[in-house]
C-alpha atoms as a PDB file:
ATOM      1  CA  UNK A   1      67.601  79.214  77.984  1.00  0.00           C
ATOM      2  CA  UNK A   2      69.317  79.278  81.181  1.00  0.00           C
ATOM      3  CA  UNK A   3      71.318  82.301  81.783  1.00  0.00           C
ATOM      4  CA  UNK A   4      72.153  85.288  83.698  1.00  0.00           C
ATOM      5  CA  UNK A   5      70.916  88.997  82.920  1.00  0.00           C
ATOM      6  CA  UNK A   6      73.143  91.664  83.707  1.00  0.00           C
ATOM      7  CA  UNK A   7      72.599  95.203  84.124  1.00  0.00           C
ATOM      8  CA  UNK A   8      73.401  98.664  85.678  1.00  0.00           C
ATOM      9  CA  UNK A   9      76.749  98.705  84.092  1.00  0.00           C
ATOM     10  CA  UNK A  10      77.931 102.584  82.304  1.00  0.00           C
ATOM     11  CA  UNK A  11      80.430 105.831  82.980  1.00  0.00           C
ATOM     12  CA  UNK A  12      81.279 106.826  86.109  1.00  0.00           C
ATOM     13  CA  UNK A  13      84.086 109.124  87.015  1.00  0.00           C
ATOM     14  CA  UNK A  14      86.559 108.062  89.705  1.00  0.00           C
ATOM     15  CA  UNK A  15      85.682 107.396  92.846  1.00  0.00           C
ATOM     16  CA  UNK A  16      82.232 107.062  91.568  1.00  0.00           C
ATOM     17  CA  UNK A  17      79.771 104.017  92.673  1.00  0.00           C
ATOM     18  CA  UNK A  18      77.797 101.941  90.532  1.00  0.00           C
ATOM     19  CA  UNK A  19      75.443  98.715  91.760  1.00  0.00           C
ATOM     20  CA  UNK A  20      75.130  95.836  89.257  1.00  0.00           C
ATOM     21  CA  UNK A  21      72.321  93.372  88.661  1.00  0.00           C
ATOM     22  CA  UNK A  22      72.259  90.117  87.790  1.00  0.00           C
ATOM     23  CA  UNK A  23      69.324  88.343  87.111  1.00  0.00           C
ATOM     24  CA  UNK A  24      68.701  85.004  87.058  1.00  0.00           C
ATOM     25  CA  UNK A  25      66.540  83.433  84.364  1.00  0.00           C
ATOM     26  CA  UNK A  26      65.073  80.326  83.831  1.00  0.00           C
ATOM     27  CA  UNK A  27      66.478  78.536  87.357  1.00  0.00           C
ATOM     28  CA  UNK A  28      66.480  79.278  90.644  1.00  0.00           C
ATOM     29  CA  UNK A  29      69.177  80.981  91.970  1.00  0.00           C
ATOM     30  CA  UNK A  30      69.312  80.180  95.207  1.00  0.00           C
ATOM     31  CA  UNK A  31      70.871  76.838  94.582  1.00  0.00           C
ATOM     32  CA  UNK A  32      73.849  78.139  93.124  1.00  0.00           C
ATOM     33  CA  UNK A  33      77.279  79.669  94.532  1.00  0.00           C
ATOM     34  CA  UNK A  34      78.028  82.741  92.236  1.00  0.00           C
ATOM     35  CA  UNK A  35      80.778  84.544  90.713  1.00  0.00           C
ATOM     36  CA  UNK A  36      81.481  87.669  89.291  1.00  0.00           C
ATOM     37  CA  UNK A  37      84.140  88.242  86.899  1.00  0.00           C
ATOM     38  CA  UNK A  38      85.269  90.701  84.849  1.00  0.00           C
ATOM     39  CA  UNK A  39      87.348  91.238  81.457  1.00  0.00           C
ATOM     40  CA  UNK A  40      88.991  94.526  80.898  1.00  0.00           C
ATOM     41  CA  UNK A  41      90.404  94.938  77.074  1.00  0.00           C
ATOM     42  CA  UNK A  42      93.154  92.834  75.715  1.00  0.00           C
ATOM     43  CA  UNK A  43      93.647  91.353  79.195  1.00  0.00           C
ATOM     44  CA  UNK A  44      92.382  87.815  80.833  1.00  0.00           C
ATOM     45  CA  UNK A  45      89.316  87.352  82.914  1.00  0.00           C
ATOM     46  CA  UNK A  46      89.519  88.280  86.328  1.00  0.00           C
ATOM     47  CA  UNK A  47      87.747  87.034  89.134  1.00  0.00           C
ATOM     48  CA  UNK A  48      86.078  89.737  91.157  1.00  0.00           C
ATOM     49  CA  UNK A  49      84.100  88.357  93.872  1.00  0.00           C
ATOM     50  CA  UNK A  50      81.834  85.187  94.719  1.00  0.00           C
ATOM     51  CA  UNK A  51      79.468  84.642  97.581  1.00  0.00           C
ATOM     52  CA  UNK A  52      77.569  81.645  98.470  1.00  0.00           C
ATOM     53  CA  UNK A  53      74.412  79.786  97.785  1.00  0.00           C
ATOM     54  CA  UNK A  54      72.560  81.319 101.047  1.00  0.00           C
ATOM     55  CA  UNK A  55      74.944  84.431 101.149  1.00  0.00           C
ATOM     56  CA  UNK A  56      76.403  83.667 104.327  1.00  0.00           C
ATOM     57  CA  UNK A  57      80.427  83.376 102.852  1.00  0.00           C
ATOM     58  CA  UNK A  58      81.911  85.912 100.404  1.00  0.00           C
ATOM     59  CA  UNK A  59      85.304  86.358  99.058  1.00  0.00           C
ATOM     60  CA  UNK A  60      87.506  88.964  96.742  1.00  0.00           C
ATOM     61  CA  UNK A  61      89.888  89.807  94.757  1.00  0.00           C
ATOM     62  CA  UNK A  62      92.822  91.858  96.654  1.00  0.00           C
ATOM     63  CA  UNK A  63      92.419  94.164  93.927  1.00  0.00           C
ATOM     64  CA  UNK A  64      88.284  95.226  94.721  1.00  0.00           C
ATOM     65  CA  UNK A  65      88.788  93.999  98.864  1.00  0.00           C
ATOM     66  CA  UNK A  66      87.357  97.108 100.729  1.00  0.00           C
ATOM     67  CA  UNK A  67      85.523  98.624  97.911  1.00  0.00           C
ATOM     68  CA  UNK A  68      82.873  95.913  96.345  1.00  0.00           C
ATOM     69  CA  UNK A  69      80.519  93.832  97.991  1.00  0.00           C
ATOM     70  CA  UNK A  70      78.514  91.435  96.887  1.00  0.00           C
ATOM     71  CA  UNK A  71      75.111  90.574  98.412  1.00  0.00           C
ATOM     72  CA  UNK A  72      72.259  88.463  96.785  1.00  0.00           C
ATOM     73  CA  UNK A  73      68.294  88.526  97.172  1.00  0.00           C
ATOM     74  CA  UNK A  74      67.370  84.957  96.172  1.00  0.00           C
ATOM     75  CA  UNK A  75      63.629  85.520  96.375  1.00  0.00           C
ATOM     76  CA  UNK A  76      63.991  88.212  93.494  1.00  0.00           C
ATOM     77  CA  UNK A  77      66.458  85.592  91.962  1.00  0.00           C
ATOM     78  CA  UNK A  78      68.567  88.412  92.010  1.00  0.00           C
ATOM     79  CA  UNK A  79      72.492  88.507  92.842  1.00  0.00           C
ATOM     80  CA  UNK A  80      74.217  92.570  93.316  1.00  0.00           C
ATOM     81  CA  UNK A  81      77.676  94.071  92.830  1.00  0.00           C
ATOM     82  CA  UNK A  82      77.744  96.847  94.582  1.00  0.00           C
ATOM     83  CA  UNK A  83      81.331  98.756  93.468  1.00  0.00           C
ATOM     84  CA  UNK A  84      82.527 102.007  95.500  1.00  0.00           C
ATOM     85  CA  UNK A  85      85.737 104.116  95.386  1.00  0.00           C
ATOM     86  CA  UNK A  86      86.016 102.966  91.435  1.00  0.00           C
ATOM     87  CA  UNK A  87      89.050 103.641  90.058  1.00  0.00           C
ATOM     88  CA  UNK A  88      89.943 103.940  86.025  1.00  0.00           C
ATOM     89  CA  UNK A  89      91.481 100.003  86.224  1.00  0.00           C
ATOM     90  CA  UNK A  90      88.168  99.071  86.911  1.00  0.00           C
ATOM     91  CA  UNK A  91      87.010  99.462  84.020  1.00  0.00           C
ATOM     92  CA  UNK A  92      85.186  96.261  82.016  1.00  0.00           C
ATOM     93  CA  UNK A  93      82.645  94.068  81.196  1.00  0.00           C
ATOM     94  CA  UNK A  94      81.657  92.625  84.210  1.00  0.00           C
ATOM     95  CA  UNK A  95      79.536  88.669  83.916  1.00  0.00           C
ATOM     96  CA  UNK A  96      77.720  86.724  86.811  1.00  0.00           C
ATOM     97  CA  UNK A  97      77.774  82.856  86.490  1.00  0.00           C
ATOM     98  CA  UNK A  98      76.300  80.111  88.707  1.00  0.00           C
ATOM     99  CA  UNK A  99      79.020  77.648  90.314  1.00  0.00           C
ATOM    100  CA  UNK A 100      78.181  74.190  89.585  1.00  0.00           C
ATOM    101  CA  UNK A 101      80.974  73.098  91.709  1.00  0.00           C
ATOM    102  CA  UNK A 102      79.570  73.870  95.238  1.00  0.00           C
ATOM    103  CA  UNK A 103      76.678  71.540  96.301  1.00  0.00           C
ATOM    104  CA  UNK A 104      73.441  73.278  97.447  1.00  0.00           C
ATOM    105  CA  UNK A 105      73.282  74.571 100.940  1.00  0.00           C
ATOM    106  CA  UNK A 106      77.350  74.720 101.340  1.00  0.00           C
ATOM    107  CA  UNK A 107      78.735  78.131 103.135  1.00  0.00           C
ATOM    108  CA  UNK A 108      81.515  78.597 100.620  1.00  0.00           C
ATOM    109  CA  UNK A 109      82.437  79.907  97.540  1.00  0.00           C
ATOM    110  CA  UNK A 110      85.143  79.680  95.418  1.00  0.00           C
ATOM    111  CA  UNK A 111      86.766  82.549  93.142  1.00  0.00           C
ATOM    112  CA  UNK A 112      86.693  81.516  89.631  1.00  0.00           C
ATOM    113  CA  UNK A 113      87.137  82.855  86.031  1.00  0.00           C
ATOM    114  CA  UNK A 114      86.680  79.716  84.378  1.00  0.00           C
ATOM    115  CA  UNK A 115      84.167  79.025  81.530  1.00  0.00           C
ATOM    116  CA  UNK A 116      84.465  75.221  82.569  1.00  0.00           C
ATOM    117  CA  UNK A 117      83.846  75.840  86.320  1.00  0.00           C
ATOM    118  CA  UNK A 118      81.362  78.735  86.013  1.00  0.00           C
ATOM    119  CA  UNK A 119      78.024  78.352  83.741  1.00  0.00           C
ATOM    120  CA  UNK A 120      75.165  80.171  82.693  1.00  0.00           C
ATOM    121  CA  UNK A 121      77.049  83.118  82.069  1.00  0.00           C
ATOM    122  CA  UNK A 122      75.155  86.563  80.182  1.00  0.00           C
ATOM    123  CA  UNK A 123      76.105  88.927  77.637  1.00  0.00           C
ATOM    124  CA  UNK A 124      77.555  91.128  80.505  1.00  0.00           C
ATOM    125  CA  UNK A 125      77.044  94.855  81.134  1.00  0.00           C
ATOM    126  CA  UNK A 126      80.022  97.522  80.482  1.00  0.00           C
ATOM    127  CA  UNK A 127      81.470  99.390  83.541  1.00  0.00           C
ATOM    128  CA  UNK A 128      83.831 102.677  82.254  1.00  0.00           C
ATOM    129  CA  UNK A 129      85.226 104.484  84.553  1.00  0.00           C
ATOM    130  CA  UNK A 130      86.876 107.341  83.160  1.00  0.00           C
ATOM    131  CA  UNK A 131      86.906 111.804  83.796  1.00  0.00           C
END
């Protein structure tokens, strides 16, 4: 099955740090533009981040701008969230999906919560941050 693993989700207090995971399995990730998105309870899906196929282009939400980053090792097949400064709206499960808009090899990214634009999306890991 092709899908995204992710992990390293749990409680932090504010102002805390966490790093997520996302592994990919079953294709390679390098040929994909990724997203991260994230769905807090009883509210939409929110687009957190993306960065492209090679890494070279990232973008954010105005909401995590100064405080996430996202960075990707494609020969671990591996993409990272790395969160800082978190704050209690932070809190939810955050996904990873591939992009299947973007061709391969294109220095862009697009943000995204869409289940039709985004695929291969994971059972997601749980971010609380609360004191």
């Amino acid at each position: 099955q092709l899908q995204f693993v992710e992990s390293g989700g749990g409680l932090v207090q504010p102002g805390g740090s966490l790093r997520l995971s996302c592994v990919a399995s079953g294709f390679a990730l390098e040929h994909y533009a990724i997203g991260w998105v994230r769905q807090a309870p009883g509210k939409e899906r929110e687009a957190v981040g993306c960065i492209s196929s090679s890494g070279g282009a990232t973008n954010y939400a105005d909401s995590v701008k100064g405080r996430f980053t996202i960075s990707r090792d494609n020969a671990e097949n591996t993409v990272y969230l790395h969160m800082n400064t978190l704050k209690p709206e932070d809190t939810a499960v955050y996904y990873c999906a591939a992009d299947l808009r973007i061709s391969t090899g294109k220095t862009m990214c697009l943000m995204s919560s869409s289940r039709s634009e985004l695929d291969y999306w994971g059972q997601g890991t749980q971010v609380t941050v609360s004191s």
